[in-house]
Every structure is written in structure tokens, then in C-alpha cells.
C-alpha atoms as a PDB file:
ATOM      1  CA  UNK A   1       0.568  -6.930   2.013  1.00  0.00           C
ATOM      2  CA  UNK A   2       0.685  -8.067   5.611  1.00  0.00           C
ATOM      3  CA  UNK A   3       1.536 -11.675   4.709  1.00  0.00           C
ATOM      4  CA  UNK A   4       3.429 -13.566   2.048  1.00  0.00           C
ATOM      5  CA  UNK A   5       2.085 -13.546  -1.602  1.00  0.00           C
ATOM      6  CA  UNK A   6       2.691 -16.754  -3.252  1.00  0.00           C
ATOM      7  CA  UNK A   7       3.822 -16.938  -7.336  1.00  0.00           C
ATOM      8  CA  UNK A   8       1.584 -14.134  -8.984  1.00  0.00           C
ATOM      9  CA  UNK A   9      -0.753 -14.724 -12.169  1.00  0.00           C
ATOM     10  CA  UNK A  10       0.315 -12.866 -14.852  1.00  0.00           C
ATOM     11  CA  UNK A  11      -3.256 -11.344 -15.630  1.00  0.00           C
ATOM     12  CA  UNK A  12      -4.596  -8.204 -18.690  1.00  0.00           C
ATOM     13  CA  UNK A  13      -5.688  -5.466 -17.111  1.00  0.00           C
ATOM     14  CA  UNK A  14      -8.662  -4.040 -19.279  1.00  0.00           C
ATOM     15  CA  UNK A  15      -8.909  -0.166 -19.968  1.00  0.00           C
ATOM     16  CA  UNK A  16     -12.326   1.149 -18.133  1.00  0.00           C
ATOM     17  CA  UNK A  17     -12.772   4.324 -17.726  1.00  0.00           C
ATOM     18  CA  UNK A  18     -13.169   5.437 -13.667  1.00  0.00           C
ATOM     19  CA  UNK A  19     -16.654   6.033 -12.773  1.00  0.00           C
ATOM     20  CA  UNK A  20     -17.524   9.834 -11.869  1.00  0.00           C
ATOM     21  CA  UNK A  21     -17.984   8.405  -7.707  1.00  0.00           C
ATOM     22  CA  UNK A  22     -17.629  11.738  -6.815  1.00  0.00           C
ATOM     23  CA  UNK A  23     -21.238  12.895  -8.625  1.00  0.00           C
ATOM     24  CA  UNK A  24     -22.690   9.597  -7.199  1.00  0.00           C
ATOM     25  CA  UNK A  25     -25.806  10.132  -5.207  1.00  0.00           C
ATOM     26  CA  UNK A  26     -25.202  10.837  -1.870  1.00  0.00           C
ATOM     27  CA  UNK A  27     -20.914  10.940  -2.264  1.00  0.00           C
ATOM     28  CA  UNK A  28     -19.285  12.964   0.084  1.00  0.00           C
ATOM     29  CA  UNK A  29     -15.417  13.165   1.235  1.00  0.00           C
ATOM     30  CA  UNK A  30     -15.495  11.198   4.481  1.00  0.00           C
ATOM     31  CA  UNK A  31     -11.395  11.716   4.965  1.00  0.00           C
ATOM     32  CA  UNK A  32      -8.860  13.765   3.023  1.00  0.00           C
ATOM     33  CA  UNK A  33      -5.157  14.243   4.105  1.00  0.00           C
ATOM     34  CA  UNK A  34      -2.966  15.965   1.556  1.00  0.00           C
ATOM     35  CA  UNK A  35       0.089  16.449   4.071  1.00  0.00           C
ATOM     36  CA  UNK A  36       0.151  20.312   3.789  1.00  0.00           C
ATOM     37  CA  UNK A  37       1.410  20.776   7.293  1.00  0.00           C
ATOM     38  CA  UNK A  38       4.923  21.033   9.068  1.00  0.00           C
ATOM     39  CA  UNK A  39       4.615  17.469  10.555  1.00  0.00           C
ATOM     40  CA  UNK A  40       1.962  14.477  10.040  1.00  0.00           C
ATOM     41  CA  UNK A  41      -1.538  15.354  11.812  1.00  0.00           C
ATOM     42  CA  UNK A  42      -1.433  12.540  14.433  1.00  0.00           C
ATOM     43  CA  UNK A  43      -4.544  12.852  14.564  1.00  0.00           C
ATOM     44  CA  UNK A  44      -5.151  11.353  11.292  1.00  0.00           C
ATOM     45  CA  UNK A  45      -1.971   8.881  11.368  1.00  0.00           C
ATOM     46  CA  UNK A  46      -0.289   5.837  13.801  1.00  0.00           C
ATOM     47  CA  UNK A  47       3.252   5.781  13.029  1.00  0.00           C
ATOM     48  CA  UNK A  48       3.921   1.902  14.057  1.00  0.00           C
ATOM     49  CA  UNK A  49       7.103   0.598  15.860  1.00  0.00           C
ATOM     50  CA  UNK A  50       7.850  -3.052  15.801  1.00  0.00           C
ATOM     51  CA  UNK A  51      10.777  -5.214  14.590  1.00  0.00           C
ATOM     52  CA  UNK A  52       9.889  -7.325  11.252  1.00  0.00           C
ATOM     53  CA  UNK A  53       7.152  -9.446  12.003  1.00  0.00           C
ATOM     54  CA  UNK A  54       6.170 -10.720   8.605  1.00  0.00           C
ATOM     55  CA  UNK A  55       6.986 -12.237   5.383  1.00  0.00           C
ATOM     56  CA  UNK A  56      10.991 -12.083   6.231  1.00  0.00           C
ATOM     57  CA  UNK A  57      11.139  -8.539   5.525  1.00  0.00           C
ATOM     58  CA  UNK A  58      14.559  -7.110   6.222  1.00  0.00           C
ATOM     59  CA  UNK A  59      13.436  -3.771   7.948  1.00  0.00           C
ATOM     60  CA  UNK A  60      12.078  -2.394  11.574  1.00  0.00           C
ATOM     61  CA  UNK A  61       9.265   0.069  11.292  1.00  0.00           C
ATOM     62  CA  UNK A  62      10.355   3.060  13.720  1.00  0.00           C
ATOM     63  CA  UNK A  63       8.805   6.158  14.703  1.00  0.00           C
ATOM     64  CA  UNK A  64      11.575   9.152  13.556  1.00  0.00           C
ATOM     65  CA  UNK A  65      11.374  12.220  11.336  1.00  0.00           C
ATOM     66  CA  UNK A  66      14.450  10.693   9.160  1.00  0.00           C
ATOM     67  CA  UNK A  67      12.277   7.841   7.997  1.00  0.00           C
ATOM     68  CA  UNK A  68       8.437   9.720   8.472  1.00  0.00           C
ATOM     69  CA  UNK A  69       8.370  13.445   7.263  1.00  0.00           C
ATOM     70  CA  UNK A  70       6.411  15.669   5.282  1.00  0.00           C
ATOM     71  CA  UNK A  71       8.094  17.818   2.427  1.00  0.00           C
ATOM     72  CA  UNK A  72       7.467  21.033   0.674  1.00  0.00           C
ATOM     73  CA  UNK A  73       8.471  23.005  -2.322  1.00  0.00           C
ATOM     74  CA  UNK A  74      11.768  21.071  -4.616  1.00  0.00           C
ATOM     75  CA  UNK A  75      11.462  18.244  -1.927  1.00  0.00           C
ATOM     76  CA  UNK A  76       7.510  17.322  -2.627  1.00  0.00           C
ATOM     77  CA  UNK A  77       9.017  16.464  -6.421  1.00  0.00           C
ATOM     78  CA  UNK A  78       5.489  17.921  -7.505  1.00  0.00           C
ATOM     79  CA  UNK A  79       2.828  17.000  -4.792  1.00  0.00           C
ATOM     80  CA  UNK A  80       0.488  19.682  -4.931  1.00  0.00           C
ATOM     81  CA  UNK A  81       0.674  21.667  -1.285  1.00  0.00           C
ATOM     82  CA  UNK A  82       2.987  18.925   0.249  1.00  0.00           C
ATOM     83  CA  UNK A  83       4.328  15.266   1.013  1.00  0.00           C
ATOM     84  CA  UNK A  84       4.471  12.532   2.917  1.00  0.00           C
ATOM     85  CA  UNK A  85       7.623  10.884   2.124  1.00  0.00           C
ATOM     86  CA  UNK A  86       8.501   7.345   3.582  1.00  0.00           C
ATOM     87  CA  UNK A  87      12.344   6.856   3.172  1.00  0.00           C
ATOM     88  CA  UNK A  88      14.228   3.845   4.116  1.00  0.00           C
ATOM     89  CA  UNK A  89      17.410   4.166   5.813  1.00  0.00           C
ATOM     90  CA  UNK A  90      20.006   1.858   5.856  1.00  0.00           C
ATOM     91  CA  UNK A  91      20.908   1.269  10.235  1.00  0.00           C
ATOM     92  CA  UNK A  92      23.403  -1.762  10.185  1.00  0.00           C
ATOM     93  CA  UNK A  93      22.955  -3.418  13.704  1.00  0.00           C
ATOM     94  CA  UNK A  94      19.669  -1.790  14.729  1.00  0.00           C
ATOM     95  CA  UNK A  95      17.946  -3.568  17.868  1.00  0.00           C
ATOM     96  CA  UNK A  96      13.937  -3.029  17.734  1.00  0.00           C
ATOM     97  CA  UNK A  97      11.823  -3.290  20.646  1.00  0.00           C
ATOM     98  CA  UNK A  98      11.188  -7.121  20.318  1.00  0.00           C
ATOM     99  CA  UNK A  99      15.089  -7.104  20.701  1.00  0.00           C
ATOM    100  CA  UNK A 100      16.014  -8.327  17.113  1.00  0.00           C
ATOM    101  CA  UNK A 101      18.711  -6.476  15.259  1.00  0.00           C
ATOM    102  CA  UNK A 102      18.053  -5.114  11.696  1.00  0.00           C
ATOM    103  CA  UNK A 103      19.852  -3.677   8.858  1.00  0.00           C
ATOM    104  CA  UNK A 104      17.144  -1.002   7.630  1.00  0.00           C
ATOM    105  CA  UNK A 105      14.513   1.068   9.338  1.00  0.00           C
ATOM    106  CA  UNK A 106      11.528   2.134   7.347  1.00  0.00           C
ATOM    107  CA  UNK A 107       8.056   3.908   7.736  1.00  0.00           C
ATOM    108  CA  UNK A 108       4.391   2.429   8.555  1.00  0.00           C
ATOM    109  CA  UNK A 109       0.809   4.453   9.150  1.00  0.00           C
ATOM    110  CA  UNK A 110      -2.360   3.515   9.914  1.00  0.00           C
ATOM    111  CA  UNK A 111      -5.279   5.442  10.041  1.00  0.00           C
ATOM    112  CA  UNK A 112      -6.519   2.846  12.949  1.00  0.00           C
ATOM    113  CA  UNK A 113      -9.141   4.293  15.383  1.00  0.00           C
ATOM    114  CA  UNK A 114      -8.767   7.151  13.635  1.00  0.00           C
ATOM    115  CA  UNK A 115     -10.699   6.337  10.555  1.00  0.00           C
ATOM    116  CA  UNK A 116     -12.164   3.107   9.780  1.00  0.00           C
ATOM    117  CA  UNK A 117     -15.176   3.026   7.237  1.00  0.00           C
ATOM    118  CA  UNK A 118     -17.233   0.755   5.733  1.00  0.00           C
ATOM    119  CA  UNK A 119     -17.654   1.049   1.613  1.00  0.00           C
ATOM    120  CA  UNK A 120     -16.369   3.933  -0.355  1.00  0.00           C
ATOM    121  CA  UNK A 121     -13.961   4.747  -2.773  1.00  0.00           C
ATOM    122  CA  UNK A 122     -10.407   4.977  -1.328  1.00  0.00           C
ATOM    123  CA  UNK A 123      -7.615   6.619  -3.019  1.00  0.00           C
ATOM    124  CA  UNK A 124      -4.075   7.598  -3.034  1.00  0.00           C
ATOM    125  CA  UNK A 125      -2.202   9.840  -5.134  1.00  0.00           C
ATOM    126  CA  UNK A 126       1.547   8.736  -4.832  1.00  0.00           C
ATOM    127  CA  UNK A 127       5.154   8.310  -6.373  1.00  0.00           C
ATOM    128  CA  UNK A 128       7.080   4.914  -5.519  1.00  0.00           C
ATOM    129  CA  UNK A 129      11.160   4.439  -5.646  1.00  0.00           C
ATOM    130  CA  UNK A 130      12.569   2.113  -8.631  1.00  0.00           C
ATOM    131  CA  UNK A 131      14.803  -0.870  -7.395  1.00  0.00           C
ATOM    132  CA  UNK A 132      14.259  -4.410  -6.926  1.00  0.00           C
ATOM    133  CA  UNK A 133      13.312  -5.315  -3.408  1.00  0.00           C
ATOM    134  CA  UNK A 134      11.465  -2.165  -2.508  1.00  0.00           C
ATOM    135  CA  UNK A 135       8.071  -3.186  -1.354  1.00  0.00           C
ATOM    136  CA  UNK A 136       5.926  -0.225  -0.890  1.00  0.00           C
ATOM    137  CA  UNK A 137       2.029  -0.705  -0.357  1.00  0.00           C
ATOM    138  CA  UNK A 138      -1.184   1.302   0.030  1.00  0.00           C
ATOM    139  CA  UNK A 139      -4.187  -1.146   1.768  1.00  0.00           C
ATOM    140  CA  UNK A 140      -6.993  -1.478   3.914  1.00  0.00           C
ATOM    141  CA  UNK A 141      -6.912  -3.650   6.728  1.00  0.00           C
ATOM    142  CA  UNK A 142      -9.866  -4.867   8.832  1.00  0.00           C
ATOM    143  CA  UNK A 143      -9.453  -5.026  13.046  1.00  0.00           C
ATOM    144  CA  UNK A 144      -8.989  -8.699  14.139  1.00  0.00           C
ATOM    145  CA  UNK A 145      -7.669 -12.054  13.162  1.00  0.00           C
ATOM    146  CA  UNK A 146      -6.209 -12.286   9.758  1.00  0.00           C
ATOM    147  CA  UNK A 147      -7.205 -12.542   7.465  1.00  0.00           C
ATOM    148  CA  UNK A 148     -11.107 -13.634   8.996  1.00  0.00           C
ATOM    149  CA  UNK A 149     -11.881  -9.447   8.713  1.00  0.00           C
ATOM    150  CA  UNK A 150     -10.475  -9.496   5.559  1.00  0.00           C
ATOM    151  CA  UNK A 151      -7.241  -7.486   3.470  1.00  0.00           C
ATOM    152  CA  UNK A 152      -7.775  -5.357   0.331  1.00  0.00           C
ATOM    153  CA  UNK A 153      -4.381  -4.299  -1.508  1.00  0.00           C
ATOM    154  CA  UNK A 154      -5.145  -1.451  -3.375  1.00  0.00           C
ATOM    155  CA  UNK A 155      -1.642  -1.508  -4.859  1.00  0.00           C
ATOM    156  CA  UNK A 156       0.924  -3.321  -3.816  1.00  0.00           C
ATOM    157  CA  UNK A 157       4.894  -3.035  -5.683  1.00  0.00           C
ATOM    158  CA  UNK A 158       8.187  -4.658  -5.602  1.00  0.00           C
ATOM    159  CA  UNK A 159      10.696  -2.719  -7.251  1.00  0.00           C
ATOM    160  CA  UNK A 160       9.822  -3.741 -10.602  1.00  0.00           C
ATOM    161  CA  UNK A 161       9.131  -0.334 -12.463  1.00  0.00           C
ATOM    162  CA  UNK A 162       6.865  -1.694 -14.987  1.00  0.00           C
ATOM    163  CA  UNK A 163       3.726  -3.297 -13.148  1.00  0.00           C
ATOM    164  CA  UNK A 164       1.993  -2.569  -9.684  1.00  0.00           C
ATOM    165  CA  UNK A 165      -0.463  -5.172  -8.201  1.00  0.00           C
ATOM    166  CA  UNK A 166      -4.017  -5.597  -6.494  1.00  0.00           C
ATOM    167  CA  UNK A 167      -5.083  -8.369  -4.238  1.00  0.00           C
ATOM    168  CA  UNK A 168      -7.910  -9.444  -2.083  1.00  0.00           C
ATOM    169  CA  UNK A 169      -6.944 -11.848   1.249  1.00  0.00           C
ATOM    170  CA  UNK A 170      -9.523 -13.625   3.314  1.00  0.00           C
ATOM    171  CA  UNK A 171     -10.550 -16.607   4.960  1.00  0.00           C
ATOM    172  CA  UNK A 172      -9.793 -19.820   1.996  1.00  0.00           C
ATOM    173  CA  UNK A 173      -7.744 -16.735  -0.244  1.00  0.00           C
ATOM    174  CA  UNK A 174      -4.919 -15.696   1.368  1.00  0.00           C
ATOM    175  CA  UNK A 175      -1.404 -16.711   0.261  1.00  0.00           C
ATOM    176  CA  UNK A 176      -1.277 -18.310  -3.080  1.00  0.00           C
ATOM    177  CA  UNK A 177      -4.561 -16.277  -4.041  1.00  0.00           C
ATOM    178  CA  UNK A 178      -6.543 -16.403  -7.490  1.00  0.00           C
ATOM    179  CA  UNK A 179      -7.958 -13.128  -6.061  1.00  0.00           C
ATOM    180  CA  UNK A 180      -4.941 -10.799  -7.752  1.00  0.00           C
ATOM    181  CA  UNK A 181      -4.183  -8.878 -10.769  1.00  0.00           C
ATOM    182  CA  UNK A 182      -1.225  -6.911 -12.425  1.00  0.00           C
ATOM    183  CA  UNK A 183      -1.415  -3.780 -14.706  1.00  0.00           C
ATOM    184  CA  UNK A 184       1.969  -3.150 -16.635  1.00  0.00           C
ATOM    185  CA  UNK A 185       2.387   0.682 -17.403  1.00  0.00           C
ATOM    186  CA  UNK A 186       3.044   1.586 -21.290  1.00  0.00           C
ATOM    187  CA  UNK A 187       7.056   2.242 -21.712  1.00  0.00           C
ATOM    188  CA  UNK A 188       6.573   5.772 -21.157  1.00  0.00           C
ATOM    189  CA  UNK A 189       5.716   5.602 -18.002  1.00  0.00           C
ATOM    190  CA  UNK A 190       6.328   3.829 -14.660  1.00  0.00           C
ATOM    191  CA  UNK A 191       6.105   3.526 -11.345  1.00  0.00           C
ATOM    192  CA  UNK A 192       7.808   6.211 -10.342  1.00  0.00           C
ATOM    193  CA  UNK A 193       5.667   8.799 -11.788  1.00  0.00           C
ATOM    194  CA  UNK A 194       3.052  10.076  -9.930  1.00  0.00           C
ATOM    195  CA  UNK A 195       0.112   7.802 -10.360  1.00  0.00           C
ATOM    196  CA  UNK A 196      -4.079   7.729  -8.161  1.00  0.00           C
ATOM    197  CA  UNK A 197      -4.248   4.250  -6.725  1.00  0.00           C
ATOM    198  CA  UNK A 198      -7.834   3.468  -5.990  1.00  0.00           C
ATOM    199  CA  UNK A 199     -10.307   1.136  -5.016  1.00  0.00           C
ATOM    200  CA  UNK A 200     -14.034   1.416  -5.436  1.00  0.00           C
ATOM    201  CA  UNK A 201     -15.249  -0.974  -2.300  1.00  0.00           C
ATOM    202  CA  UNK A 202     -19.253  -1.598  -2.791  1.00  0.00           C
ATOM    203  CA  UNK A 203     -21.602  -3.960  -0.898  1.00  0.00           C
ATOM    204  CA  UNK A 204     -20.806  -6.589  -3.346  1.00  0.00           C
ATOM    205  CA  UNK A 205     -18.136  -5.921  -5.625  1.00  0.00           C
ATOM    206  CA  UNK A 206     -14.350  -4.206  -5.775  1.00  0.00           C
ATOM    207  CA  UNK A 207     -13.214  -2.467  -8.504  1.00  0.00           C
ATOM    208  CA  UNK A 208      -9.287  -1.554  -8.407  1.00  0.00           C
ATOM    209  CA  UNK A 209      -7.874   1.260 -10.834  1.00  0.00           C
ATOM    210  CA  UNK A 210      -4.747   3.036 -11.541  1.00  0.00           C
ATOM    211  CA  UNK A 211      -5.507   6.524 -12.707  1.00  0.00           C
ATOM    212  CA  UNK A 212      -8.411   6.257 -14.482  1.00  0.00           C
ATOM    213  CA  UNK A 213      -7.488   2.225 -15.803  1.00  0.00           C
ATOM    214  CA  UNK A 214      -9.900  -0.556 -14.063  1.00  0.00           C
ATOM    215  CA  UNK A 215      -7.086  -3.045 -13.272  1.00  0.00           C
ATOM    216  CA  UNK A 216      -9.604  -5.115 -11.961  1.00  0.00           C
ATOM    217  CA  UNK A 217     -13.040  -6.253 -10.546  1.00  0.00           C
ATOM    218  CA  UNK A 218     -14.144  -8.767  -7.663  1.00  0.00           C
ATOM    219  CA  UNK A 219     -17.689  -9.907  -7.012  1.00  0.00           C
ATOM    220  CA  UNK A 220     -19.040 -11.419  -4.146  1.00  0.00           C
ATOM    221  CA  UNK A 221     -19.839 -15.107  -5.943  1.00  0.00           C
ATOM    222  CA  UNK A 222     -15.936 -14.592  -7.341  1.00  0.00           C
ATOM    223  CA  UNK A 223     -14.822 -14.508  -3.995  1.00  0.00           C
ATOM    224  CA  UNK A 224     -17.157 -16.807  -2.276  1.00  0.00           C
ATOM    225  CA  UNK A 225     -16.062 -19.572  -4.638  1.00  0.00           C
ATOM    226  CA  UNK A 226     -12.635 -19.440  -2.591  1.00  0.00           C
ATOM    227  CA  UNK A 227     -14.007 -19.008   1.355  1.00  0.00           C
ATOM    228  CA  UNK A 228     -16.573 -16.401   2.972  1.00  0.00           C
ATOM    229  CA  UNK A 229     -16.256 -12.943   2.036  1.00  0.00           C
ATOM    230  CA  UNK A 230     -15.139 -10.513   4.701  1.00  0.00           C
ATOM    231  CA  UNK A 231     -15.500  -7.127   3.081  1.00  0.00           C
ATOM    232  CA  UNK A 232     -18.867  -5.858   5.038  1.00  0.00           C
ATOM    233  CA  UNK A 233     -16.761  -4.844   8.054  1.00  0.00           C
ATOM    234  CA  UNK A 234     -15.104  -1.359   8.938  1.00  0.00           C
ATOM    235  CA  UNK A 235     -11.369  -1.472   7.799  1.00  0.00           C
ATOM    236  CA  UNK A 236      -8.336   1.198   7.981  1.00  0.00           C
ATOM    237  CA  UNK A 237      -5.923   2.586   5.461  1.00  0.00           C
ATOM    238  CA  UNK A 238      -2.399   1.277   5.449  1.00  0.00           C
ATOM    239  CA  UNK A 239       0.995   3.435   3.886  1.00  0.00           C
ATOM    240  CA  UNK A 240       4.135   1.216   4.456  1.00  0.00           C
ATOM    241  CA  UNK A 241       7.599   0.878   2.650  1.00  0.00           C
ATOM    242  CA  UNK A 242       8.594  -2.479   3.485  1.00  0.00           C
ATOM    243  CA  UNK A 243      12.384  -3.710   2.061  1.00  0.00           C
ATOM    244  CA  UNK A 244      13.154  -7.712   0.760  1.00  0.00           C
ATOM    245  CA  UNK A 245      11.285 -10.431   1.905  1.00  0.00           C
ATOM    246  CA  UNK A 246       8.592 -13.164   0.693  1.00  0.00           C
ATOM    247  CA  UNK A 247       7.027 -11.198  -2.251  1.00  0.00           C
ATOM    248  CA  UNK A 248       9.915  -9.812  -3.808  1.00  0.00           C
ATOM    249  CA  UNK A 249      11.838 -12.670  -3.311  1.00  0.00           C
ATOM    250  CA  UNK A 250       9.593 -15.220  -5.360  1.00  0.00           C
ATOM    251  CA  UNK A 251       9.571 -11.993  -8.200  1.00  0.00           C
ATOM    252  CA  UNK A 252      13.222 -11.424  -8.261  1.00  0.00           C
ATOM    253  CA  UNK A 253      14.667 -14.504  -6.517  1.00  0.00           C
ATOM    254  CA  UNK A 254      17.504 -12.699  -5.097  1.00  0.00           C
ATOM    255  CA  UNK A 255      18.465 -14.297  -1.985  1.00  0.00           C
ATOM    256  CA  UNK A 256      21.989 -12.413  -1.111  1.00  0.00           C
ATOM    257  CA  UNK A 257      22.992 -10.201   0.647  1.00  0.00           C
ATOM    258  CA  UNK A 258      19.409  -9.939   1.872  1.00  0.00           C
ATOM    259  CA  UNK A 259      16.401 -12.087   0.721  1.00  0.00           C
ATOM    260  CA  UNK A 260      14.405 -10.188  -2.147  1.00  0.00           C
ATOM    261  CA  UNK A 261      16.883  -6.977  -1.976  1.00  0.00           C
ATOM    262  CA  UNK A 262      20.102  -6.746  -4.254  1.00  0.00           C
ATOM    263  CA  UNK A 263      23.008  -4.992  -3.305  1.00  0.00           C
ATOM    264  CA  UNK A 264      21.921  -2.673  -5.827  1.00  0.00           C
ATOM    265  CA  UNK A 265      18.990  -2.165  -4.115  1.00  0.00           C
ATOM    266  CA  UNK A 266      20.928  -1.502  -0.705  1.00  0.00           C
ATOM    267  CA  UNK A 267      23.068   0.773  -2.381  1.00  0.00           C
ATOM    268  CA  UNK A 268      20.604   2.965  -3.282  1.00  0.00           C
ATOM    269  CA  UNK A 269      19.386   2.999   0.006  1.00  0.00           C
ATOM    270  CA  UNK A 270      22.633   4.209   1.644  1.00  0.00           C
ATOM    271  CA  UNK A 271      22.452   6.480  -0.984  1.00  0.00           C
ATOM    272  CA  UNK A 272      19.109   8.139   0.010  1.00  0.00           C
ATOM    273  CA  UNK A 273      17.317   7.090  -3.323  1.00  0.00           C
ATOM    274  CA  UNK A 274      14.062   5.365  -2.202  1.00  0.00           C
ATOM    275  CA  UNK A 275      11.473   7.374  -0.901  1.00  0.00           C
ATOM    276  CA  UNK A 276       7.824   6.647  -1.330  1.00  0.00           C
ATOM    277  CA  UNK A 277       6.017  10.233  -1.760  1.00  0.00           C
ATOM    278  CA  UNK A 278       2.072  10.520  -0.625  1.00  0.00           C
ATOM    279  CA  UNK A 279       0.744  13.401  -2.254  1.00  0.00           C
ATOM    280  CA  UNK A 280      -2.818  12.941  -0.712  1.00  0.00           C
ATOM    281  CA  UNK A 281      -5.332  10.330   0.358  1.00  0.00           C
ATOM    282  CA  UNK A 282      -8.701  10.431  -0.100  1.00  0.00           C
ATOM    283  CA  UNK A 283     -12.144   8.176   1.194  1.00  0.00           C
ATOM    284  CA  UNK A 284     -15.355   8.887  -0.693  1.00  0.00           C
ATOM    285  CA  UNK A 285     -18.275   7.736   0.971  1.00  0.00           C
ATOM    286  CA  UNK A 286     -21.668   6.713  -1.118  1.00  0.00           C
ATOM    287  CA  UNK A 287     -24.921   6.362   0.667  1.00  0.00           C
ATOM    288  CA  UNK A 288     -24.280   3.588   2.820  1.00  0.00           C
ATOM    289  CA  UNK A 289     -21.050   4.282   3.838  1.00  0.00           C
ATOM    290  CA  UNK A 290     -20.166   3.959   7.304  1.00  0.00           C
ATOM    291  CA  UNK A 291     -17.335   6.102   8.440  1.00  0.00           C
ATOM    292  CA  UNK A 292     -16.233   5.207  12.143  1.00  0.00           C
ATOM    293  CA  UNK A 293     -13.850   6.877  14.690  1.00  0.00           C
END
């Protein structure tokens, strides 16, 4: 979700089961965080700190245990030993580091030099805030120019309760990408239930799920009709709540008083009502999987 989707294809999801990856030969857990501690293991995590560099999102990412925490007990809202929770806050006249003044501060980790691997199956386990304008995102990110080393959304939402997204951005497919999908929950459920987020990353092909729902799959030759694919190089896990901007904008074309976020949307911010909960995240390496520190 680093830079601006362009208008989305509304696209069926088809109901796959998930593969069992974890009985594949040679699968073993390469990384597993499922925030039981008193604080985020640093040594897992980057908590980033820069003003709003992209898509004209409204928010600063800071560093601070208001906006980065880990719960436990009523406050984990179910996660099994505890939570990460992400929580926007709204900080009217807030100067970041680059010297630009914001309205909101927000959270964003990377596992960056901590973990980066090659192929596996990458998932996370995690409850999302309802509200228009809310633009929380789990993703793997390779190390260089973007996108040449390539950006794999493993789900990607706006505020719009309903539907979560999947996305592949590279070299001839970024922006206004064929390379995307939607799957629309059944009116029971949404967005912010708890939900597994995965995708299945293989020499040649990318298979994105929700719970145990294929949402969709990429092969090499799909890709490679757009521009070269970039998805044979070591990437790094991305958990970020970022608020307006490009995406949710062209969904919800609200353009006051922020671009992509309502008032009603900045009301429930001030009113502490749009936290992104990480219950755990999980890598699964298959033979062939390069995990790198």
C-alpha cells in the first residue's frame, strides 16, 4: 500500500479451500510473533517515524506507546495470549521530523533486517476498525527502488466493512494495476471480526486467502504480461494504519475535512474507536525458502 491505487476492479473471489502448507514437505515456522509480552520485541519490529510521505495520507507515523502497544486480557478483544494494537490518535497541529504539521499520528512496523525471506506462506491473524477512511494494511515489501523489488498486499482495507483487497505492484503494474482482487464478506460478517490474512508466495505463483477463502491467484506469465516479475527477492512484512488519502479517496470520494476521511471518521478517532488489533503473525517456510537476517 506504499503508493496510490488507482480505480479498483470489482473482481469474484472463488471459494478454495487453503492448502494444508503447514504438512508440506519440508515446512517449518521461519518467524512467529503473537505479541504475548509487556511491550513489542524490538527485536522482531521497526517502529517507523516520518511525516506522510505518500499517497496524501493525512497522518505522521510516530514511535509512542499511545499509538504502538500490546494488550492483554478485556483489551486483546479475544487475541489468544495478547495484542498488538495500532490506534490512531487524533494530534491537531503535530510537526514531524521532516517539519510538516499533521492532524493524526498513527502506527507503522517493519520486520526490516530483522526478517526478510524469500517464498513462504505469510500470515496474519487480525481485527481492523470500521469507518470510511481508515486504511489499515498487512504487506511485504522488497529492499530498494519501488516498485523494481517488487510489493505484495496481502490485504489491504479502507474503511469499507464489507470487502478487503489484494494487490501485486512491480515494474509496468503499479498504480492503476490489473494485478488486484476484492473478496466481499457474507452479511454476517465483516471486517472487524477477527479474520487470517495470508499469502502463499511460491517460485512462480501467489495465492492470497482470507481464512481459508482463495481470494486470488497470480502466475508468473499473468504478471509478466504487465512488466518483469520481481517476486524472487527477499522482502519484509509491513503492519501500518494509515488515515485518508489516494485509495480511500477514489473509494469514498470524500474530499472534506480531510481527503478520503469523513468527519465521521475523525470523530471516531477522537473518540478512541479505531484500533487495528494483531493477534499473531506467522512465515512458513517450504523447502526453498530463504529466511534472511
Amino acid at each position: 500500500m506504499r503508493y496510490t491505487l488507482l480505480p479498483l476492479l470489482l473482481l469474484s473471489s472463488a471459494c478454495v479451500r487453503h492448502p494444508a502448507t503447514g504438512r508440506a514437505p519440508g515446512a517449518r515456522t521461519i518467524f512467529f510473533d503473537d505479541f504475548d509480552g509487556l511491550s513489542l520485541d524490538r527485536t522482531k519490529w521497526n517502529v517507523e517515524v516520518r511525516g506522510a510521505a505518500y499517497n496524501d495520507e493525512q497522518q505522521a507515523y510516530v514511535d509512542s506507546a499511545p499509538t504502538v502497544f500490546i494488550a492483554h486480557g478485556r483489551a486483546a478483544q479475544g487475541a489468544s495470549n495478547g495484542a498488538l494494537v495500532i490506534r490512531p490518535l487524533y494530534a491537531p497541529g503535530y510537526v514531524s521530523a521532516d517539519g510538516n504539521r499533521h492532524d493524526f499520528v498513527s502506527g507503522h512496523l517493519d520486520s526490516h533486517r530483522h526478517f526478510d525471506f524469500t517464498y513462504g506462506v505469510a500470515s496474519a491473524r487480525m481485527k481492523l476498525p470500521a469507518g470510511s477512511g481508515f486504511w489499515p494494511a498487512f504487506w511485504l515489501l522488497g529492499a530498494g527502488d519501488w516498485p523494481a523489488t517488487g510489493e505484495v498486499d496481502v490485504m489491504e482495507n479502507v474503511g469499507e466493512s464489507d470487502w478487503t483487497s489484494v494487490a501485486l505492484h512491480g515494474p509496468g503494474y503499479s498504480g492503476d494495476t490489473p494485478l488486484f482482487n476484492r473478496l466481499y464478506f457474507p452479511p454476517d460478517d465483516d471486517v472487524t471480526r477477527w479474520h487470517v490474512y495470508t499469502v502463499d508466495w511460491r517460485p512462480d505463483t501467489l495465492l492470497f486467502y482470507v481464512d481459508e477463502t482463495l481470494v486470488y491467484r497470480l502466475t508468473r506469465p499473468m504478471v509478466e504480461n504487465y512488466g518483469r516479475w520481481s517476486f524472487d527477492n527477499p522482502k519484509y512484512m509491513i503492519l501500518n494504519l494509515a488515515l485518508g488519502g489516494a485509495y480511500p479517496l477514489k473509494v469514498n470520494g470524500v474530499k472534506l475535512p480531510y481527503p478520503g476521511l469523513p468527519q465521521a471518521t475523525v470523530d471516531r478517532i477522537r473518540s478512541g474507536k479505531g484500533d487495528v488489533l494483531v493477534d499473531w503473525v506467522r512465515v512458513t517456510g517450504y523447502e526453498g525458502s530463504t529466511p534472511a537476517k
